[in-house]
C-alpha atoms as a PDB file:
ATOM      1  CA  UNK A   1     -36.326   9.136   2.257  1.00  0.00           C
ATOM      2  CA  UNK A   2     -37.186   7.660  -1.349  1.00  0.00           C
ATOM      3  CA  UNK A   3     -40.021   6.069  -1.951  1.00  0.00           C
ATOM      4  CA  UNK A   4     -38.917   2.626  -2.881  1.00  0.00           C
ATOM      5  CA  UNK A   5     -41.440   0.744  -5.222  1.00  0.00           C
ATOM      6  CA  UNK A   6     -40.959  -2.953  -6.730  1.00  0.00           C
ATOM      7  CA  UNK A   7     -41.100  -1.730 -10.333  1.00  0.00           C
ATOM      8  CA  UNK A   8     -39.291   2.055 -10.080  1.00  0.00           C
ATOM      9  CA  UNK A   9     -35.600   1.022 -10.890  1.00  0.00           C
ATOM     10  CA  UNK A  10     -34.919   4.893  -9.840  1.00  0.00           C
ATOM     11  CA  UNK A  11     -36.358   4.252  -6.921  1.00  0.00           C
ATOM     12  CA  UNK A  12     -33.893   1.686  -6.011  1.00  0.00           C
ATOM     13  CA  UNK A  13     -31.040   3.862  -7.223  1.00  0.00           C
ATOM     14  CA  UNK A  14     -32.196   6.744  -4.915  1.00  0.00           C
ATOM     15  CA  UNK A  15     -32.422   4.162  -1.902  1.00  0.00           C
ATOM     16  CA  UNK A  16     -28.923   3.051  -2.079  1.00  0.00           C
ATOM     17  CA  UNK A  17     -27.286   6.330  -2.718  1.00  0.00           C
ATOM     18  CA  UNK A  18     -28.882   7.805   0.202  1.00  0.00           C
ATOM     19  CA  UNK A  19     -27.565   5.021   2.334  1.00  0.00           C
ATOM     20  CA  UNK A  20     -24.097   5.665   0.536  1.00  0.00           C
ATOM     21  CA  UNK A  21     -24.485   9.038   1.315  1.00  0.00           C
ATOM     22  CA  UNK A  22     -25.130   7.992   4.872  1.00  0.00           C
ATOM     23  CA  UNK A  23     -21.978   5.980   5.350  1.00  0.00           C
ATOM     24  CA  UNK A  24     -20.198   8.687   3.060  1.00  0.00           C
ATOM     25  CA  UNK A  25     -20.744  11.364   6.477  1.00  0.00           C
ATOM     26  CA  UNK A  26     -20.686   9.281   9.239  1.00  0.00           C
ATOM     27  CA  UNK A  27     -18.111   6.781   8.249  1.00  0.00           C
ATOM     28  CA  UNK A  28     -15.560   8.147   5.453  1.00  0.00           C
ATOM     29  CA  UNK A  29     -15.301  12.019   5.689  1.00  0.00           C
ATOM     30  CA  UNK A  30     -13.884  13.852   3.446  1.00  0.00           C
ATOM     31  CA  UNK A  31     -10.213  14.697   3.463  1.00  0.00           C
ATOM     32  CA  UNK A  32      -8.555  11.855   4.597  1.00  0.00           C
ATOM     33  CA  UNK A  33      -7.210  10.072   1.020  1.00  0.00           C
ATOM     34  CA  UNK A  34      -7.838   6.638   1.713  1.00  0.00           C
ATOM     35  CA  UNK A  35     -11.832   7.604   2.361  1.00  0.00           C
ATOM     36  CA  UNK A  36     -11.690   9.742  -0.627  1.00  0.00           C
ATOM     37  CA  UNK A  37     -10.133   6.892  -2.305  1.00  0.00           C
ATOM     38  CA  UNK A  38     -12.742   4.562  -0.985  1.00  0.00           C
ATOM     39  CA  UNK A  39     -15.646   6.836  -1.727  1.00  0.00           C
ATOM     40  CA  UNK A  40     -14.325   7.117  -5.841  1.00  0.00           C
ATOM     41  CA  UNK A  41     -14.563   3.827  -6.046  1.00  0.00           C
ATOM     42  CA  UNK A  42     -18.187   3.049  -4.568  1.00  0.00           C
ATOM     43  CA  UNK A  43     -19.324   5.960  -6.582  1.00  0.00           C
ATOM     44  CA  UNK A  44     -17.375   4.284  -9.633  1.00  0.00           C
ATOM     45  CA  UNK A  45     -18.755   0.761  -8.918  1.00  0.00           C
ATOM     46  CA  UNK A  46     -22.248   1.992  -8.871  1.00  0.00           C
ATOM     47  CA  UNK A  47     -21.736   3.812 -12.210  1.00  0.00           C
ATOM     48  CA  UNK A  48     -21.203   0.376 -13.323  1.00  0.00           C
ATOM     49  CA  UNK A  49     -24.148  -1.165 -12.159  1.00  0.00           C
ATOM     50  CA  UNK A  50     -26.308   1.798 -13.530  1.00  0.00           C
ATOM     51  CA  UNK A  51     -24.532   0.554 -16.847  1.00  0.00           C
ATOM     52  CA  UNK A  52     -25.208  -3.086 -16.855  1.00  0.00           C
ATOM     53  CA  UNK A  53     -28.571  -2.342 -15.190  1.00  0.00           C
ATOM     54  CA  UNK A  54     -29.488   0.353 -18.411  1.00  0.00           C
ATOM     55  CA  UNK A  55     -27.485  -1.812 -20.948  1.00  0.00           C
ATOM     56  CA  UNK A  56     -30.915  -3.591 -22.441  1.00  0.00           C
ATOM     57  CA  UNK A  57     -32.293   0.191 -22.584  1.00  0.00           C
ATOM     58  CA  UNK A  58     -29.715   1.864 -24.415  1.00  0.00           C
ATOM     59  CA  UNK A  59     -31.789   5.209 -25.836  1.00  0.00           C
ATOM     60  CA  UNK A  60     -32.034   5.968 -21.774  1.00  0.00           C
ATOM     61  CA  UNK A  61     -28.571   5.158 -20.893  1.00  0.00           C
ATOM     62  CA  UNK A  62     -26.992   8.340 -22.540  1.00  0.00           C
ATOM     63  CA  UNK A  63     -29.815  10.620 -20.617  1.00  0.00           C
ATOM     64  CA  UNK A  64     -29.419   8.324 -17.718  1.00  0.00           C
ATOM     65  CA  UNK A  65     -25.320   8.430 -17.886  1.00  0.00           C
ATOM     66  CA  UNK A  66     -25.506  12.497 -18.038  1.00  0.00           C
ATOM     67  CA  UNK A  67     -27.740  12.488 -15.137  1.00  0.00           C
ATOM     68  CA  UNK A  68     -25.900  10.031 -13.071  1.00  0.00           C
ATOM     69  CA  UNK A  69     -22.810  12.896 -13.551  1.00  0.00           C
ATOM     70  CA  UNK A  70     -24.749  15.576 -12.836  1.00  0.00           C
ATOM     71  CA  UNK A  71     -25.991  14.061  -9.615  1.00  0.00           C
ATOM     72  CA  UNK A  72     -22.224  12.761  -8.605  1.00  0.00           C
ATOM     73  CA  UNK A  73     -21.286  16.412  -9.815  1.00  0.00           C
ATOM     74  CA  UNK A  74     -23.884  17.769  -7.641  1.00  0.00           C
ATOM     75  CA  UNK A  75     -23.199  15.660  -4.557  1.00  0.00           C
ATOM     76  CA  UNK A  76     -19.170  16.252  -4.671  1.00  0.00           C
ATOM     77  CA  UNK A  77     -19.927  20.206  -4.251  1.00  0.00           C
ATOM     78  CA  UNK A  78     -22.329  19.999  -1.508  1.00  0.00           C
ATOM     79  CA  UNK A  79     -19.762  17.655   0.401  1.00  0.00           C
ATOM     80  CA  UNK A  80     -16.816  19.755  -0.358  1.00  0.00           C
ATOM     81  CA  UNK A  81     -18.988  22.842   1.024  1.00  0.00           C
ATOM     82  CA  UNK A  82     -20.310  20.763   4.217  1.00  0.00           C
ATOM     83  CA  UNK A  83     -16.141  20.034   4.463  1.00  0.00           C
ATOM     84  CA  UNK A  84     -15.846  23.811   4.185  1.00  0.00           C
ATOM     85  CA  UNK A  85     -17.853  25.248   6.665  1.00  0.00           C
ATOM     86  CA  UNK A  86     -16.455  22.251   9.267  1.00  0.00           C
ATOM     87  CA  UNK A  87     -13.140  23.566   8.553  1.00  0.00           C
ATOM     88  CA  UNK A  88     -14.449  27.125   9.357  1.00  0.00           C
ATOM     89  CA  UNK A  89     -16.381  26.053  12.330  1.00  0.00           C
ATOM     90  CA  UNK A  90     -13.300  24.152  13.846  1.00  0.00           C
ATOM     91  CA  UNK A  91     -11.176  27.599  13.151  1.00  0.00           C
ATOM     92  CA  UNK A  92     -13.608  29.873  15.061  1.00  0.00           C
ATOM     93  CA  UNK A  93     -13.852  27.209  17.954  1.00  0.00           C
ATOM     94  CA  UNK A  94      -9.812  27.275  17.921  1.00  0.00           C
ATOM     95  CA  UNK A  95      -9.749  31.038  17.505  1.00  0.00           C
ATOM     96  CA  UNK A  96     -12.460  31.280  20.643  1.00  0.00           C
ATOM     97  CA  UNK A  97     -10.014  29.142  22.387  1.00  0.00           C
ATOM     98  CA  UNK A  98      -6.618  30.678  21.656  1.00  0.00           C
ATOM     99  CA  UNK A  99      -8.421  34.297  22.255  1.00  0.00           C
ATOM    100  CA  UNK A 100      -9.647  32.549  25.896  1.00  0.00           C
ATOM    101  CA  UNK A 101      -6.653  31.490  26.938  1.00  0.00           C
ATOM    102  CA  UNK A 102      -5.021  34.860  26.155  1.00  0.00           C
ATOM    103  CA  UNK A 103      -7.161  36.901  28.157  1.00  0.00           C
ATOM    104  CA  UNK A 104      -6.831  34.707  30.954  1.00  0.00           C
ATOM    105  CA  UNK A 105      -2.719  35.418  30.977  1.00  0.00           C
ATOM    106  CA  UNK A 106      -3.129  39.121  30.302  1.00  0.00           C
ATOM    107  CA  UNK A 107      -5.561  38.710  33.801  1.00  0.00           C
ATOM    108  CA  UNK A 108      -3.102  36.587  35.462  1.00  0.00           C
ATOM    109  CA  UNK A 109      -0.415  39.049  34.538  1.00  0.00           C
ATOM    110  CA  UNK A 110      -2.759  42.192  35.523  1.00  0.00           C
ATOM    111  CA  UNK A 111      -3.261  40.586  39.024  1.00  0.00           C
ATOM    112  CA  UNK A 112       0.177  40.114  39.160  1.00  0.00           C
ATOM    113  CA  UNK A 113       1.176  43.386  38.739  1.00  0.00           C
ATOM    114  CA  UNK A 114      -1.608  44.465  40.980  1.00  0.00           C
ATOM    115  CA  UNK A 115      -0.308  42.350  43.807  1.00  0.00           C
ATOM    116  CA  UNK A 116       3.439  43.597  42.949  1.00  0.00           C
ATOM    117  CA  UNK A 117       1.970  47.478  43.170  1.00  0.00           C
ATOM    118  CA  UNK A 118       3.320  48.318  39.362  1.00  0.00           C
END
């Protein structure tokens, strides 16, 4: 949680992206294109506000403007990696339930041929 203060414009920056981020998870994952789509362009409209916000202070808005890509940078690979290991925990659980379901035919089958004296 940020700590929001009245005269830290950073501060109200860092509040709304972590509600963005927020809605980013629970709302629009990853992967589907019109989310991804949707996510560019909240991530593009807020560049734009950090722009017209920083426009009066432009020595800052260069620093400001790399930082802003660095943190957009920085949040795009620790989504695509939290997409990742989703991925990789919904091919276990499918693996754990293929691998189920063939044991349970090979003992259906084994009882079978039990009954059947094979």
């Amino acid at each position: 949680m940020t700590d929001l203060t009245r005269g830290n414009t950073e501060s109200w920056f860092e509040t709304i992206w972590d509600a963005l981020h927020g809605y980013r998870e629970d709302c629009i994952p990853e992967g589907d294109g019109a989310y991804d789509d949707q996510w560019s362009d909240i991530c593009t409209a807020m560049a734009w506000i950090r722009e017209e916000f920083d426009e009066d202070r432009p020595a800052q808005q260069a620093d400001r403007t790399l930082h802003y890509t660095d943190d957009v940078l920085a949040d795009l690979v620790h989504h695509s990696i939290k997409h990742h290991q989703r991925q990789l925990n919904f091919i276990k659980w499918h693996h754990e339930l293929e691998e189920k379901k063939e044991r349970e035919r090979i003992d259906s089958l084994q009882k079978l041929q039990k009954s059947l004296n094979l």
